[in-house]
Structure formats: C-alpha cells, structure tokens
N, C-alpha and C. Protein backbone atom coordinates (compact mmCIF):
# COMPACT_ATOMS: atom_id res chain seq x y z
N UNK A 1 18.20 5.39 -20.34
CA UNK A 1 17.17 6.38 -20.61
C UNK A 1 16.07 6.23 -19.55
N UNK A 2 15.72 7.55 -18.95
CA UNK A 2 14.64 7.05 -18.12
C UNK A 2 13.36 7.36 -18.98
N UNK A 3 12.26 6.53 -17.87
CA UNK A 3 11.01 6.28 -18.53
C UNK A 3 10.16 6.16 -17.32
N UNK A 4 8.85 6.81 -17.71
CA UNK A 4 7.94 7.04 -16.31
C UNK A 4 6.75 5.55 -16.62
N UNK A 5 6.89 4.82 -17.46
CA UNK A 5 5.78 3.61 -17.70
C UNK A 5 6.26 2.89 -18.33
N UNK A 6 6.26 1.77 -18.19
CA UNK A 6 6.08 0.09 -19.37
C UNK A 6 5.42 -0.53 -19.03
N UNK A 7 5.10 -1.21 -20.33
CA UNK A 7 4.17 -2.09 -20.62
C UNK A 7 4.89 -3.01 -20.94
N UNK A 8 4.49 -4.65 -20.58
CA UNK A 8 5.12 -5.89 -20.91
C UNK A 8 3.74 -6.58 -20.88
N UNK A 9 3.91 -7.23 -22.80
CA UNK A 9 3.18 -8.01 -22.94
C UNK A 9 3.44 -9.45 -22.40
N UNK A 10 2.34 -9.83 -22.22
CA UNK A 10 2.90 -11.59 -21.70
C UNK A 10 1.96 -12.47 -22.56
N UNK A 11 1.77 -12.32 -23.68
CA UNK A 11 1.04 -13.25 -24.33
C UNK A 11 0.86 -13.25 -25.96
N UNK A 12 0.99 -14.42 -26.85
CA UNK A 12 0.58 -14.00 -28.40
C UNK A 12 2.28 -13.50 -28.97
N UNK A 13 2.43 -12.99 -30.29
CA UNK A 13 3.31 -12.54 -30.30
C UNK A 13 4.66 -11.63 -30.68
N UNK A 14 3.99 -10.99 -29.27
CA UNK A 14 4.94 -9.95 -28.79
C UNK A 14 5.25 -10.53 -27.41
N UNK A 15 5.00 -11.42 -27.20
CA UNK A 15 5.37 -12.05 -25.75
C UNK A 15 6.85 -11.94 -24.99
N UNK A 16 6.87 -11.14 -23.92
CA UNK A 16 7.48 -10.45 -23.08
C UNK A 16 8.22 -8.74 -23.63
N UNK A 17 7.50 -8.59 -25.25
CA UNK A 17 8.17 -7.21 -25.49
C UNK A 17 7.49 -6.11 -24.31
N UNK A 18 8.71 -5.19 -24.51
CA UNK A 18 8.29 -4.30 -23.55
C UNK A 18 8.39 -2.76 -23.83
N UNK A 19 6.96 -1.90 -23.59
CA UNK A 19 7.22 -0.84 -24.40
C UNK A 19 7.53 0.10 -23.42
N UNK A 20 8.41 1.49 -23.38
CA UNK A 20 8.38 2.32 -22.50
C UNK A 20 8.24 3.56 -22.96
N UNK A 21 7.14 4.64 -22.08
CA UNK A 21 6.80 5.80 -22.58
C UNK A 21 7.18 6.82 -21.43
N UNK A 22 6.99 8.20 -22.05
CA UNK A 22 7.43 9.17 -20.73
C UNK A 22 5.75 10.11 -20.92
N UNK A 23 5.27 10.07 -19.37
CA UNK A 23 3.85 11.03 -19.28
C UNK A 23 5.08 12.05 -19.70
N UNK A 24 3.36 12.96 -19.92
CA UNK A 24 3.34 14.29 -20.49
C UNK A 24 2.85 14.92 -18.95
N UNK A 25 3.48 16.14 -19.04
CA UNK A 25 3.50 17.16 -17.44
C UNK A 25 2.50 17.87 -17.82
N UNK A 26 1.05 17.99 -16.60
CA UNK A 26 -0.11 18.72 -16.83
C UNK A 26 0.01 19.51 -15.99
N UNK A 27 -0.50 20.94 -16.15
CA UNK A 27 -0.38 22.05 -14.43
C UNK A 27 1.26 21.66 -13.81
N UNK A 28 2.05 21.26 -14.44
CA UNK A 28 3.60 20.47 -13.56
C UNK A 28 3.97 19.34 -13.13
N UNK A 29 2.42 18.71 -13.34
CA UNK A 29 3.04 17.27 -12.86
C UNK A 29 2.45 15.99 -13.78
N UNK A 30 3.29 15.17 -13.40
CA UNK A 30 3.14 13.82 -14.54
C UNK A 30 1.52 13.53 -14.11
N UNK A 31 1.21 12.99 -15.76
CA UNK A 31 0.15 12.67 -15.86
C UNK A 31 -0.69 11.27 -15.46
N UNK A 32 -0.55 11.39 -14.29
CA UNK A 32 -0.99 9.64 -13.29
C UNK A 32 -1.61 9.84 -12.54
N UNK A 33 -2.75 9.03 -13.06
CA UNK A 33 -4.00 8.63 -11.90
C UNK A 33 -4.62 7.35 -11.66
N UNK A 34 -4.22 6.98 -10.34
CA UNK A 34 -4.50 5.34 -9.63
C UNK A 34 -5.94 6.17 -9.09
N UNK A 35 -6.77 5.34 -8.95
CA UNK A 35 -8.36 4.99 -8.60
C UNK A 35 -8.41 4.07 -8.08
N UNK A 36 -8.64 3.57 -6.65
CA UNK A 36 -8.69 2.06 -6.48
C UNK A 36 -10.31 2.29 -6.79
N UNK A 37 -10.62 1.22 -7.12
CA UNK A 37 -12.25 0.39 -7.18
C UNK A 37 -12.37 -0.67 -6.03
N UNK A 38 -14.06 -0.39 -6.23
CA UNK A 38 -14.40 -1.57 -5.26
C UNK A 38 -15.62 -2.05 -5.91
N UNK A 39 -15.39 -3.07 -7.03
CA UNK A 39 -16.44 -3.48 -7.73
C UNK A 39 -16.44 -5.30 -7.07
N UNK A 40 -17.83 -5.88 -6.54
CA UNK A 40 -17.72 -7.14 -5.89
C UNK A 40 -17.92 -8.24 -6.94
N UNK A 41 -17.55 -9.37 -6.30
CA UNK A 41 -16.98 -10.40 -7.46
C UNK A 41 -17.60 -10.83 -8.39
N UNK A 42 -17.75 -11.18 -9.58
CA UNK A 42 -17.36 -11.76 -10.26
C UNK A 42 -15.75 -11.08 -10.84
N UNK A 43 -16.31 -9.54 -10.93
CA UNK A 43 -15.67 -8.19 -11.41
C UNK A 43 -13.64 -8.61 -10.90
N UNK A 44 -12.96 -8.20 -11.80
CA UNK A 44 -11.55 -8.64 -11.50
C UNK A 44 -10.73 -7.34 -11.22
N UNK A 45 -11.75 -5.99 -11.69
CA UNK A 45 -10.95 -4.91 -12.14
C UNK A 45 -10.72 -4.74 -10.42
N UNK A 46 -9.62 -3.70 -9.96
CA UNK A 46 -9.04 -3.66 -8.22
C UNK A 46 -8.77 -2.07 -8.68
N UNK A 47 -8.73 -1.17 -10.10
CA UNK A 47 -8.24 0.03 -9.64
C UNK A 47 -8.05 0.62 -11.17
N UNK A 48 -8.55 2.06 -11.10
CA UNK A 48 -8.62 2.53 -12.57
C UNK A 48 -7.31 3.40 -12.63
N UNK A 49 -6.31 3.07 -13.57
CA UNK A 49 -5.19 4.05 -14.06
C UNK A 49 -5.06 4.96 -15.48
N UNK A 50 -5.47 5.93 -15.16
CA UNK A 50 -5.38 7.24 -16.20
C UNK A 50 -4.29 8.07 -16.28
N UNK A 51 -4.01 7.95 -17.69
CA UNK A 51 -2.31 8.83 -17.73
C UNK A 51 -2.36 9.07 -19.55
N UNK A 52 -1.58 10.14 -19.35
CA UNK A 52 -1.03 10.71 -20.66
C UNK A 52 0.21 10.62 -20.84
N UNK A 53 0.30 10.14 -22.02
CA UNK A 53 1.65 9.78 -22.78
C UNK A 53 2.51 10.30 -23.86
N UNK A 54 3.59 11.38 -23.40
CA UNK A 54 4.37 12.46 -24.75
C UNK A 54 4.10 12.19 -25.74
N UNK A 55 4.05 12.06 -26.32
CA UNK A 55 4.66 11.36 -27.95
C UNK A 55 5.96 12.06 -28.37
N UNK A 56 6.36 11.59 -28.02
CA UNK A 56 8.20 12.11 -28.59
C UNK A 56 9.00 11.35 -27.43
N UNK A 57 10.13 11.04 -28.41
CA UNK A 57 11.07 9.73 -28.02
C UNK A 57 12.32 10.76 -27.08
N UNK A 58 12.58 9.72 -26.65
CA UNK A 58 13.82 10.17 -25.48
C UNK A 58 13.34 11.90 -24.77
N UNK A 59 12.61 11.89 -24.34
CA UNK A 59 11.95 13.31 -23.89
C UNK A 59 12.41 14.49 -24.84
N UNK A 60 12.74 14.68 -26.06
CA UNK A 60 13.10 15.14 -26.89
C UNK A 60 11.79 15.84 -27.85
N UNK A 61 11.37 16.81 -27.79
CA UNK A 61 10.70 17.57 -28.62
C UNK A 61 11.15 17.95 -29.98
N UNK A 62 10.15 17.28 -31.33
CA UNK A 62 10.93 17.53 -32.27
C UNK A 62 9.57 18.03 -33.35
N UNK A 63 9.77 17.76 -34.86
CA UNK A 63 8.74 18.66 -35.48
C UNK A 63 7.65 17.72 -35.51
N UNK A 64 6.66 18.91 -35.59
CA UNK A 64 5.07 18.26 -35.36
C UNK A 64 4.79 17.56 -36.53
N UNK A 65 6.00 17.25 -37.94
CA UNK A 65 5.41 15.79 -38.63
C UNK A 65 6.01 14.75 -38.13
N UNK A 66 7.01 15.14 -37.57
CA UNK A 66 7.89 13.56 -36.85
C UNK A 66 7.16 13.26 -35.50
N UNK A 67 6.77 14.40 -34.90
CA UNK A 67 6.01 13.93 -33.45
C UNK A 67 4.69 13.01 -34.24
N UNK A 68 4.24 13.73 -35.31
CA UNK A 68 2.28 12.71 -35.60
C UNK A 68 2.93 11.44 -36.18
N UNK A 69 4.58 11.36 -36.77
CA UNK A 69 4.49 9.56 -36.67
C UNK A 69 5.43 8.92 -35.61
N UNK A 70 5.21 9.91 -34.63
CA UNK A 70 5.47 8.92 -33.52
C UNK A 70 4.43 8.49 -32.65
N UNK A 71 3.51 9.46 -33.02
CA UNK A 71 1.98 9.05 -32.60
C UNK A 71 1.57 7.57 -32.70
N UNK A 72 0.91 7.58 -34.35
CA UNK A 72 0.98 6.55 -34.98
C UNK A 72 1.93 5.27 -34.53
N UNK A 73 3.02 5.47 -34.81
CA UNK A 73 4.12 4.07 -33.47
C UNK A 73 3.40 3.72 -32.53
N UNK A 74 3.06 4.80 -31.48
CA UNK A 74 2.68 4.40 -30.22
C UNK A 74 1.34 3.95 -30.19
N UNK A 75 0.71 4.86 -31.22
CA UNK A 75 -0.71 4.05 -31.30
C UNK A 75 -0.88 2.56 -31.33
N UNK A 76 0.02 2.07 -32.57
CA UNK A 76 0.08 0.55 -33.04
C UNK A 76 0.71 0.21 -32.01
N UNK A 77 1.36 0.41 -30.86
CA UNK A 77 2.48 -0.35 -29.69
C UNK A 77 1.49 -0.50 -28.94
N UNK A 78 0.19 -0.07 -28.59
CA UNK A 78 -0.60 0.39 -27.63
C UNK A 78 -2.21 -0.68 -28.09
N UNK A 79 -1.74 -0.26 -29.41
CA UNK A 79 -2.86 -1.62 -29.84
C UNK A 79 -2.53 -2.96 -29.37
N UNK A 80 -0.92 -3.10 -29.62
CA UNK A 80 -0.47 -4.37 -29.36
C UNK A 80 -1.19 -4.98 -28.10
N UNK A 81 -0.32 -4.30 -26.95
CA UNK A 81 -0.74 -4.17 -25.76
C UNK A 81 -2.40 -4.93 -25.86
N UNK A 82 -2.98 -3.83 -26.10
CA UNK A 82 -4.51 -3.92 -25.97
C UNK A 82 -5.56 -5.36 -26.42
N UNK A 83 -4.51 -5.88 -27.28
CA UNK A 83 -5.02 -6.63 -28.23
C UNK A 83 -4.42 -8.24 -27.54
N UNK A 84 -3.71 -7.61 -26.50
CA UNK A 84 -3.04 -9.20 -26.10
C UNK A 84 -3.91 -10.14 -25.18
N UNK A 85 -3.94 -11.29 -25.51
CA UNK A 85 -4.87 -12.50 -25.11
C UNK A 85 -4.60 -12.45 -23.40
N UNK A 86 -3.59 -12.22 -23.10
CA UNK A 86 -3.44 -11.84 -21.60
C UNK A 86 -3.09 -10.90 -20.86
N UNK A 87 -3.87 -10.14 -20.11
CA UNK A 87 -3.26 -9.02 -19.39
C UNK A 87 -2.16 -8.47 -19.64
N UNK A 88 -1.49 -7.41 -19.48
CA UNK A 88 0.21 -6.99 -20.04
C UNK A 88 0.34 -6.84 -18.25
N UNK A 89 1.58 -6.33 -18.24
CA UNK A 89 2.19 -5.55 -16.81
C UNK A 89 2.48 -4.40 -17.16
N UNK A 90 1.83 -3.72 -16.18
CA UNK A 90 2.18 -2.35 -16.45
C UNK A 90 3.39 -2.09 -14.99
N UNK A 91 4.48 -1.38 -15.31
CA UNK A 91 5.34 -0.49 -14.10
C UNK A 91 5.06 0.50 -14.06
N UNK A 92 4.60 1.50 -12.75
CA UNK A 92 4.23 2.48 -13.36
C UNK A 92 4.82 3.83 -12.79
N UNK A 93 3.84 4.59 -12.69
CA UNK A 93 5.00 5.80 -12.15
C UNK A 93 5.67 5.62 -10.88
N UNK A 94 4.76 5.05 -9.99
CA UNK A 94 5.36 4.74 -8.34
C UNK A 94 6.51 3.46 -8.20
N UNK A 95 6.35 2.58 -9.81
CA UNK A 95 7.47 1.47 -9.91
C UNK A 95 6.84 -0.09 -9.52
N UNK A 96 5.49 0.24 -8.95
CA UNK A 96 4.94 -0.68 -9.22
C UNK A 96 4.03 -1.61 -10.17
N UNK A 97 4.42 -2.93 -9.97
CA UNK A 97 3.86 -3.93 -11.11
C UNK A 97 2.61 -4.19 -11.22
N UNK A 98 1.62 -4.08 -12.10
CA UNK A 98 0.07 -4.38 -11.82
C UNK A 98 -0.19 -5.37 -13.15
N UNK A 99 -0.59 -6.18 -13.13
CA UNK A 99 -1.69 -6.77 -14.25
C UNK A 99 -2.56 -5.64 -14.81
N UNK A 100 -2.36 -5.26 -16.08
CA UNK A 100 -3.76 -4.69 -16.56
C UNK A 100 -4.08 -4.67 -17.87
N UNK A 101 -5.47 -4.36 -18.39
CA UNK A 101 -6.06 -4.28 -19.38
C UNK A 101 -6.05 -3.47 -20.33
N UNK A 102 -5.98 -2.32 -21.31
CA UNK A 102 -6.11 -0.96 -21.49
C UNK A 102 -7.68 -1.01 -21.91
N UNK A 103 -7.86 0.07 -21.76
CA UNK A 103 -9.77 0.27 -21.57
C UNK A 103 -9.68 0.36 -23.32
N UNK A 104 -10.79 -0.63 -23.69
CA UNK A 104 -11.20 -0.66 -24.96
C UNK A 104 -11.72 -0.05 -25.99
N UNK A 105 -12.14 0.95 -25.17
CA UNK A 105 -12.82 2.47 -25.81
C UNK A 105 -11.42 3.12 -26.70
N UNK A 106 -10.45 2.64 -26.66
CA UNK A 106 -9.30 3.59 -27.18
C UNK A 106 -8.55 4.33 -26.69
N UNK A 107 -8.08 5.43 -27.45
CA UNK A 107 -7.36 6.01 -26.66
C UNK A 107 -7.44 7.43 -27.78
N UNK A 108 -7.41 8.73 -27.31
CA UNK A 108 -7.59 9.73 -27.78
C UNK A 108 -6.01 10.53 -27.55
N UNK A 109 -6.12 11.31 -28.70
CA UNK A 109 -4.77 12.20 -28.85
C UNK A 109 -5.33 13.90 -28.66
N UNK A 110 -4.67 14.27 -28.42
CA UNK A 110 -4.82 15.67 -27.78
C UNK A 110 -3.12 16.94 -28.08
N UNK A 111 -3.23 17.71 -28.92
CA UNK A 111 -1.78 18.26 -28.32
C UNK A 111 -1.66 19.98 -27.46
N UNK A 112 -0.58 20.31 -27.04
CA UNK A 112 -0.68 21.20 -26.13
C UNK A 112 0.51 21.94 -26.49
N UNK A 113 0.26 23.31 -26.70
CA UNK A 113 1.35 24.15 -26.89
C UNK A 113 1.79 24.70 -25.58
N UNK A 114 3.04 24.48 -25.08
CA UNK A 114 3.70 24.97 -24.03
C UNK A 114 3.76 26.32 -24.16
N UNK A 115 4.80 26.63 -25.28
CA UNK A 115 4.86 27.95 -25.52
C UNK A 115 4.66 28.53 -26.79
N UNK A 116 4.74 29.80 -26.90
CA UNK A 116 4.52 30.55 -28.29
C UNK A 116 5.43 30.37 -29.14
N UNK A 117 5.01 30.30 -30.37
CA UNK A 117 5.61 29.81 -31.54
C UNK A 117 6.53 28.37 -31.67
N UNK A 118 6.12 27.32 -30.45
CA UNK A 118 6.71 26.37 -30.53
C UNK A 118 6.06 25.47 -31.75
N UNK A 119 6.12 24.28 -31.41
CA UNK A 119 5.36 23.31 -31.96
C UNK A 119 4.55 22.49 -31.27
N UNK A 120 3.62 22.17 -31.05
CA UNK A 120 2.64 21.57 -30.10
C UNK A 120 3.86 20.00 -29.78
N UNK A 121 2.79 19.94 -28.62
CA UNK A 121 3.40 18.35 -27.86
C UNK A 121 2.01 17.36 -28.29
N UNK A 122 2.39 16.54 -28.35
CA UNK A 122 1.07 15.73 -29.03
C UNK A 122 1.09 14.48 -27.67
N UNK A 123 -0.12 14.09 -27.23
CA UNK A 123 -0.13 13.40 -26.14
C UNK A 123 -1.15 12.34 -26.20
N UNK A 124 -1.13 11.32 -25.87
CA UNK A 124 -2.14 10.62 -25.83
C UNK A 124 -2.57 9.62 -24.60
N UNK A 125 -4.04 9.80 -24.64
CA UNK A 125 -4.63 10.00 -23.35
C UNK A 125 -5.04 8.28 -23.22
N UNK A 126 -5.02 7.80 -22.34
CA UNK A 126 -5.66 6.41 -22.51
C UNK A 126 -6.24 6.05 -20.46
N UNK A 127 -7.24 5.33 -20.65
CA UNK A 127 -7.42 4.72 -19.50
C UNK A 127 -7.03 2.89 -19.42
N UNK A 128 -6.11 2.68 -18.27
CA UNK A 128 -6.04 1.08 -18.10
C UNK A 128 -6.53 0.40 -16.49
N UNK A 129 -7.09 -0.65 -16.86
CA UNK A 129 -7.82 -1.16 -15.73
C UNK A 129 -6.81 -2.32 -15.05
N UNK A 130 -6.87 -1.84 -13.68
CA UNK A 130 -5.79 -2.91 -13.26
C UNK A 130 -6.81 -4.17 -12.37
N UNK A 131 -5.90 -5.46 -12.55
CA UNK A 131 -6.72 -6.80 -12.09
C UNK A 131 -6.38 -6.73 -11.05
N UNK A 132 -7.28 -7.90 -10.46
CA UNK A 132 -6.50 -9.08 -9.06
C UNK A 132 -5.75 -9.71 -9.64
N UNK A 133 -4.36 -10.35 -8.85
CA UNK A 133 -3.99 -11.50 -9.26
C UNK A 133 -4.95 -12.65 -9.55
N UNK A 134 -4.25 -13.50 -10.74
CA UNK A 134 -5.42 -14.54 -10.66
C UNK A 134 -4.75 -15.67 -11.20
C-alpha cells in the first residue's frame, strides 16, 4: 500500500510502532510544507513541516460516520506520536528521515467536499517541528 508519511515512534510504549497516512490533495497537490528555520542556539527546531492528512484508510473514500471514526484513530495515533518522551521520525513526502516533534497546539480537523452530493473528505491539519540531530 502506498503512503505519502510515517511516523516512527522511538520511545515509551509504542516504541518503534509506525504509523502511515496519505495527505489530502489541495488545489491538486499533496498537502506538504518544509520551512527551513533559522532560529540560533539554544533552539533545536532546523525546519517547520505542515501537512494535511485524509482520514480514510487505503485512499479509499467511505461514509462520513466511518470516515469521523477514522478521525478519532488518527487523532489518538497522533497523540501517541505527540506524547512520546522522544522525538518520533517522520518519512516524508520527499522520503526523507527527520527527527521531529508535532507542534503542541494540536491539531485541527477540517472537511472538504470534492464534489456534489458526495460525502465530505475529513482531513486533519497538523504542524511538526523538525530537530538537529542530537
């Protein structure tokens, strides 16, 4: 199955689970945004990553009560993540590996009707901060 992101926890335990999600397509294209930063040291953060995440499994669109508890799944998978004592790894759309954080503020859900009389796509929006090695 392909997948445009994972997350691998490395700490606590869920240690080395690994979650994988597929962005959601905005204007046509996947929802990924690298930011490098240039915040001076003490600061660890190297680059801000913003992306939206389907909610629906195997790129499969299904009904908007099974999509809101797949929400919910991903929410709690995402807490995990968030909640882990050490950085996770994120892979990401370009396939590269980063150390990062997910921004603590949360993460907000949003859905979007493609077309008429479908059923909305339910998406959720999150920002993650990527480290230096350390």
């Amino acid at each position: 199955m392909n997948y445009d992101v994972s997350f691998t926890v490395n700490s606590g335990d869920h240690k080395t689970d690994t979650y994988r999600y597929i962005l959601s397509l905005v204007n046509g294209k996947k929802a990924w945004s690298l930011t490098p930063l240039f915040y001076p040291p003490p600061s660890m953060i190297k680059n801000k990553i913003d992306m939206t995440i389907a909610a629906r499994e195997h790129n499969v669109s299904k009904s908007g009560a099974t999509e809101l508890m797949t929400v919910s799944k991903m929410l709690n998978e995402l807490s995990i993540i968030a909640e882990a004592d050490e950085p996770a790894t994120l892979t990401g759309l370009d396939k590269e590996k980063r150390l990062i954080r997910i921004d603590k503020n949360g993460f907000t859900i949003t859905s979007a009707v493609n077309e008429k009389g479908k059923e909305p796509e339910y998406q959720i929006n999150l920002t993650c901060w990527g480290l230096y090695d350390y």
